[in-house]
Protein backbone atom coordinates (compact mmCIF):
# COMPACT_ATOMS: atom_id res chain seq x y z
CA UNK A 1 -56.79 -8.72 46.03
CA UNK A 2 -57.99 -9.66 49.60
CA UNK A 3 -57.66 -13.16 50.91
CA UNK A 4 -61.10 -14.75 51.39
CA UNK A 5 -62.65 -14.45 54.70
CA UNK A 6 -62.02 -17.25 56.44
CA UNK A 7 -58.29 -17.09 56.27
CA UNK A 8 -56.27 -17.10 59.79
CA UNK A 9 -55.61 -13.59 59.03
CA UNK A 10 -58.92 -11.61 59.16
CA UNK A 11 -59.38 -13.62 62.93
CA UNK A 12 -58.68 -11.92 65.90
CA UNK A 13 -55.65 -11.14 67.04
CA UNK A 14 -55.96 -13.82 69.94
CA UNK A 15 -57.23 -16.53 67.31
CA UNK A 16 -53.65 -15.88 65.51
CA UNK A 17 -51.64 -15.68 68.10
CA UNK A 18 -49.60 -19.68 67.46
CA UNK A 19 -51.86 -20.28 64.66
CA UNK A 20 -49.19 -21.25 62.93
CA UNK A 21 -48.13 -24.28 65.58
CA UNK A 22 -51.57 -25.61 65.04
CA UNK A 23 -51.38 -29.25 63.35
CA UNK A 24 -53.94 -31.42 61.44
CA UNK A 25 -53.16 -34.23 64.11
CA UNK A 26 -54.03 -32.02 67.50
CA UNK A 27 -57.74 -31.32 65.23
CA UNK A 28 -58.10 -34.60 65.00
CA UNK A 29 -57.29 -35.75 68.28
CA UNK A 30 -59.73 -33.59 69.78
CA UNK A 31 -62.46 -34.12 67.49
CA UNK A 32 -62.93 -37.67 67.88
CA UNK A 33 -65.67 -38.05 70.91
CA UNK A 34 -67.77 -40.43 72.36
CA UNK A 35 -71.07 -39.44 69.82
CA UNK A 36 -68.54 -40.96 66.82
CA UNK A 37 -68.65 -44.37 68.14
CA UNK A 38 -72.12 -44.24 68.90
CA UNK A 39 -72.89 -43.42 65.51
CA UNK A 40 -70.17 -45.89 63.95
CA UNK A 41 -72.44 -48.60 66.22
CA UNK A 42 -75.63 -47.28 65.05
CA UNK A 43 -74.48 -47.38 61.42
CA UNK A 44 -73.34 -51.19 62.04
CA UNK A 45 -76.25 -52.34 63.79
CA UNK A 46 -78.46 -50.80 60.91
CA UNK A 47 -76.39 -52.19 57.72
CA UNK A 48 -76.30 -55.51 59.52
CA UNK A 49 -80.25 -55.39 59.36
CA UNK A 50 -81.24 -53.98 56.31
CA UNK A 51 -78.59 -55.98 54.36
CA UNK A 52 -80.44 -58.99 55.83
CA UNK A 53 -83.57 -58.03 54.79
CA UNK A 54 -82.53 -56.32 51.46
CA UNK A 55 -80.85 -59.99 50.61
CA UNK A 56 -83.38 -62.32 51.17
CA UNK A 57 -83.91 -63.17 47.41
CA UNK A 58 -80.25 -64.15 47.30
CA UNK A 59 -80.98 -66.70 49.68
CA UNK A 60 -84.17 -67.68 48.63
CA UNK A 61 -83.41 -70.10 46.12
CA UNK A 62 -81.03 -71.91 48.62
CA UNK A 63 -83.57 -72.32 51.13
CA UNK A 64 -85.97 -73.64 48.74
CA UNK A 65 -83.20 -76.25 48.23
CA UNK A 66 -82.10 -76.73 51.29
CA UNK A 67 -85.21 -77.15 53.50
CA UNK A 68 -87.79 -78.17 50.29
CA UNK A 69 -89.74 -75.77 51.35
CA UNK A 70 -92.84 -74.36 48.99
CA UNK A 71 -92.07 -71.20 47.71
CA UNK A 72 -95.43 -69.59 49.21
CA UNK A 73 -93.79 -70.79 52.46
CA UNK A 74 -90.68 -68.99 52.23
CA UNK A 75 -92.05 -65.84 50.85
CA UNK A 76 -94.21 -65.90 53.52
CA UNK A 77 -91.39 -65.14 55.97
CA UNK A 78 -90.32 -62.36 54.04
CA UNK A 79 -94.08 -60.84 53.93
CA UNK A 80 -93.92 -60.95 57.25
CA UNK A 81 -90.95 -59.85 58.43
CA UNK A 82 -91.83 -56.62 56.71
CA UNK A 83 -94.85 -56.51 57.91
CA UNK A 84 -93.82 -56.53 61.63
CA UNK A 85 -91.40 -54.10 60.49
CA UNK A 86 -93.77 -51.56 59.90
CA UNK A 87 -95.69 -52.54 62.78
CA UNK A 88 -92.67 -52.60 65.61
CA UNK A 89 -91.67 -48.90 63.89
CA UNK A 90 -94.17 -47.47 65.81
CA UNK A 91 -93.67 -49.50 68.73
CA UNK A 92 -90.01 -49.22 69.16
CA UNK A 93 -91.04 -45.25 68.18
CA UNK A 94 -92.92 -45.24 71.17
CA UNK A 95 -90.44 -46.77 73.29
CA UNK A 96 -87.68 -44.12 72.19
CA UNK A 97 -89.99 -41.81 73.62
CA UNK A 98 -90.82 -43.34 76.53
CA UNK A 99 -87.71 -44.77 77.93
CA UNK A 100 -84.33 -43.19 75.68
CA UNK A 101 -82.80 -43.73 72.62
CA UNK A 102 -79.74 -45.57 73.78
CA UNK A 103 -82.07 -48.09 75.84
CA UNK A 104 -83.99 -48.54 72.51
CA UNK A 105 -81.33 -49.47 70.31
CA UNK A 106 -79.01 -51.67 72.65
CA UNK A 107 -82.16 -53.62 73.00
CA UNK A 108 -83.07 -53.59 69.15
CA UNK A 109 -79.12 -54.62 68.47
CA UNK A 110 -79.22 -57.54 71.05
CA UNK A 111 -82.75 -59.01 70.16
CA UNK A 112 -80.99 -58.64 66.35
CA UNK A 113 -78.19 -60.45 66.97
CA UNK A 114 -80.41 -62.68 68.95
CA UNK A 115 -82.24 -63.57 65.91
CA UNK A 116 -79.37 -64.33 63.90
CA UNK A 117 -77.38 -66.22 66.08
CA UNK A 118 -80.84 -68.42 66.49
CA UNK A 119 -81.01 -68.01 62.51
CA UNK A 120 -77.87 -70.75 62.16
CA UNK A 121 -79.63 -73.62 63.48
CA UNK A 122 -83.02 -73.12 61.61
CA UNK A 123 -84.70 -76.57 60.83
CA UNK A 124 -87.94 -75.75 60.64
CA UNK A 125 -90.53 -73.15 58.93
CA UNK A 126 -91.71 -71.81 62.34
CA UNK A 127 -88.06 -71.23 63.11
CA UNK A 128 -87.48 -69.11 60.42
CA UNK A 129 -90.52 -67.33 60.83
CA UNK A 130 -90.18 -66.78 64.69
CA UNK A 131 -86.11 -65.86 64.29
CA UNK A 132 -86.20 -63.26 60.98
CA UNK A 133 -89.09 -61.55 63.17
CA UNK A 134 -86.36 -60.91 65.97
């Protein structure tokens, strides 16, 4: 019975050569790069939006509440916010293009957290509408 093919010992005899020094912790170390944290911020930025707009019916019934706003009002906001979603998709699309992706989405991240910073001291309808948009 041969051992299976990736095994240290069909490799080259300079791939074995201290192959058994090797440790999962030198792997690791050299595996972690720059592109990791990139995506680890690209992942955050993107749950932090889509679990806002995902959630909205939790608080819908607490804004009603809250503000006594009609329901068509509120709703509205959430219309709309995926409306200019699919609008600024091929905008910001564009702008990937045009400029680079890392210019795109630090400016997408800040006008997000923009938005929700500004979303804490909502009072009004047009607030809500002009902050979810960001």
């Amino acid at each position: 019975m041969s051992p299976p093919p990736w095994t240290p010992v069909n490799l080259p005899a300079f791939h074995r050569e201290g192959a058994d020094k090797l440790r999962i912790g030198d792997a690791l170390k050299n595996s972690l790069t720059y592109g990791y944290f990139i995506v680890a911020a690209t992942f955050m930025s993107m749950l932090i939006m889509w679990g806002m707009s995902n959630t909205f019916g939790v608080f819908f019934e607490s804004w009603l509440s809250e503000f006594g706003w009609t329901r068509a009002l509120t709703a509205g906001d959430f219309h709309s916010f995926n409306l200019l979603t699919g609008v600024a998709g091929v905008i910001v699309a564009r702008l990937t293009d045009v400029l680079s992706p890392r210019k795109t989405a630090t400016a997408c991240a800040l006008l997000l957290g923009a938005g929700y910073l500004l979303m804490s001291q909502v009072n009004t309808a047009w607030q809500i509408y002009l902050f979810l948009e960001c």
